[in-house]
C-alpha atoms as a PDB file:
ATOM      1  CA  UNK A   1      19.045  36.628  -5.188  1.00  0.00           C
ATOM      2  CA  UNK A   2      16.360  35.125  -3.130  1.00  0.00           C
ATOM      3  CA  UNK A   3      13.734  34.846  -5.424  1.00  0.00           C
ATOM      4  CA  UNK A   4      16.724  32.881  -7.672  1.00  0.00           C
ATOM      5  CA  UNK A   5      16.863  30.970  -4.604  1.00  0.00           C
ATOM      6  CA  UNK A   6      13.111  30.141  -3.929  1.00  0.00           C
ATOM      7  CA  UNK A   7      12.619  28.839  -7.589  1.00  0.00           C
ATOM      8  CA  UNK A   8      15.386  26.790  -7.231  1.00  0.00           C
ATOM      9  CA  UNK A   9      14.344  25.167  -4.314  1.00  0.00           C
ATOM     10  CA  UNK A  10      10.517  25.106  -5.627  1.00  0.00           C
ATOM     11  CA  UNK A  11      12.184  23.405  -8.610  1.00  0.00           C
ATOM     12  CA  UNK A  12      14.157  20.876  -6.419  1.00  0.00           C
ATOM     13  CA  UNK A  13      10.874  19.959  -4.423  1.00  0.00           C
ATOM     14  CA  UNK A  14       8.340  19.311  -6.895  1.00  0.00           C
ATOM     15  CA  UNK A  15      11.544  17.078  -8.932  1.00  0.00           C
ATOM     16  CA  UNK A  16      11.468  15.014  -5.267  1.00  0.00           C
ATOM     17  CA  UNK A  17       7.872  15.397  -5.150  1.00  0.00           C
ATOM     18  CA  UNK A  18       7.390  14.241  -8.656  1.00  0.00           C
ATOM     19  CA  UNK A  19       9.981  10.999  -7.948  1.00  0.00           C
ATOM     20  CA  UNK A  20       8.406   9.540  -5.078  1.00  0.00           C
ATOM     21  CA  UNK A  21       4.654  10.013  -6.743  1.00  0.00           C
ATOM     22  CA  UNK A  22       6.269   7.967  -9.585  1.00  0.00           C
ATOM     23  CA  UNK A  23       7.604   5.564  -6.903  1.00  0.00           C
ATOM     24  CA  UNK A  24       4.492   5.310  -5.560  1.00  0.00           C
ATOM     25  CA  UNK A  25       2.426   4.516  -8.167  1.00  0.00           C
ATOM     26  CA  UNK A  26       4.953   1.826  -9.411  1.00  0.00           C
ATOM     27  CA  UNK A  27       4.787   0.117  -6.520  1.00  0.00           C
ATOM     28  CA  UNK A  28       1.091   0.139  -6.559  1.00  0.00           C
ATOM     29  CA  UNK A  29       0.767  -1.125 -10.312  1.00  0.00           C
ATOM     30  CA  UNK A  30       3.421  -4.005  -8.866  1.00  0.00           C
ATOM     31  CA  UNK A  31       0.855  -5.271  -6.408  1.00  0.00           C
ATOM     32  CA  UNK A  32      -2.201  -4.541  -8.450  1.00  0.00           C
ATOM     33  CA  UNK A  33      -0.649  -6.867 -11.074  1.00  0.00           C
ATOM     34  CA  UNK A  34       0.861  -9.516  -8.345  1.00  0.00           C
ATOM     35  CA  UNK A  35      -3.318  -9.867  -6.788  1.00  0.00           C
ATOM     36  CA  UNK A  36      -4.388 -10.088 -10.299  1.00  0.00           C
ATOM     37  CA  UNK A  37      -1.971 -12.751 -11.129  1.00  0.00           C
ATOM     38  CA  UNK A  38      -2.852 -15.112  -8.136  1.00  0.00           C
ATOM     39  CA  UNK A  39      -6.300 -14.006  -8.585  1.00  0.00           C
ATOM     40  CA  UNK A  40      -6.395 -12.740  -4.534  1.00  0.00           C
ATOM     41  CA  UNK A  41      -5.425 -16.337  -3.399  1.00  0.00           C
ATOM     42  CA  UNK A  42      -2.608 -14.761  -1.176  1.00  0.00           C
ATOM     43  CA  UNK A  43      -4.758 -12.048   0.415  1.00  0.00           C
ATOM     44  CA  UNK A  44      -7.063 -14.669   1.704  1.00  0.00           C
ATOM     45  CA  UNK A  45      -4.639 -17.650   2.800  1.00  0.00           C
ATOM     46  CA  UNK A  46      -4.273 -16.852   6.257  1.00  0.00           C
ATOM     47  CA  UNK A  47      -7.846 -17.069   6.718  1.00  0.00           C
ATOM     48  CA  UNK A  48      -8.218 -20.427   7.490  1.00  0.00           C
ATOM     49  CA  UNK A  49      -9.599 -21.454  10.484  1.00  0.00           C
ATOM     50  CA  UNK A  50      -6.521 -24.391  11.102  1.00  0.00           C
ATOM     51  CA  UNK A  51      -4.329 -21.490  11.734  1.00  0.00           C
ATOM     52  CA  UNK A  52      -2.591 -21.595  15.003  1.00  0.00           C
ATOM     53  CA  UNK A  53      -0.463 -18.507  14.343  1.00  0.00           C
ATOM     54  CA  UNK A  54      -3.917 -16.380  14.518  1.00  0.00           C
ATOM     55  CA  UNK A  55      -5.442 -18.581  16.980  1.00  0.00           C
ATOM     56  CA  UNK A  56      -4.020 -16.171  20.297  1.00  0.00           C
ATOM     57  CA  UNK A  57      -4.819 -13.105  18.781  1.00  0.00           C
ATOM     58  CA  UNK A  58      -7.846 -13.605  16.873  1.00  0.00           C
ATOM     59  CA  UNK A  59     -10.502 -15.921  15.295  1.00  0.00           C
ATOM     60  CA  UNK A  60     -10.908 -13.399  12.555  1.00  0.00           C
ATOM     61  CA  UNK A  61      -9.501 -13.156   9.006  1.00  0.00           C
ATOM     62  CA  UNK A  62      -6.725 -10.370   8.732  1.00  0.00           C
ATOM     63  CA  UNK A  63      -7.989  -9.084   5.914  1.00  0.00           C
ATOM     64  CA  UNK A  64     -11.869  -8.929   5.733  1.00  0.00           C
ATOM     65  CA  UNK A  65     -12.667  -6.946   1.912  1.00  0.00           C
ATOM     66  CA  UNK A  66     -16.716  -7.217   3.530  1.00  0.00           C
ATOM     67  CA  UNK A  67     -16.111  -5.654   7.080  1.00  0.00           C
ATOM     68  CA  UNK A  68     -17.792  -2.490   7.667  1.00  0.00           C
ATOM     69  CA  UNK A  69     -15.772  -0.856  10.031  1.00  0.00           C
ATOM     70  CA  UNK A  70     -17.763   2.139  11.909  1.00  0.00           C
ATOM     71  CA  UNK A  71     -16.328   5.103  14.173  1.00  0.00           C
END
């Protein structure tokens, strides 16, 4: 009866496990496919240096693709 029980649950994990990989990977293709479609415009925008809304916090761009960031 228990080993019934651990394949069943083995079974019900990997189904979850399996889902949310799926999930995953969806929602990855979805922004893959939105950057490609606006050609990275949006990653970049709030990079200007007219910003106010970055201006207390920091003269740097958000998103950087050259920083090297080391620990």
């Amino acid at each position: 009866l228990l080993s019934l029980l651990q394949k069943w649950a083995l079974l019900a994990l990997s189904a979850c496990s399996s889902l949310c990989c799926l999930s995953c990977l969806l929602g990855l293709l979805v922004a893959i496919g939105l950057t490609l479609g606006n050609q990275g415009r949006v990653l970049l925008a709030p990079c200007s240096i007219t910003s106010t809304a970055l201006t207390p916090v920091s003269r740097e761009c958000p998103f950087d693709p050259t920083r090297v960031y080391v620990s």
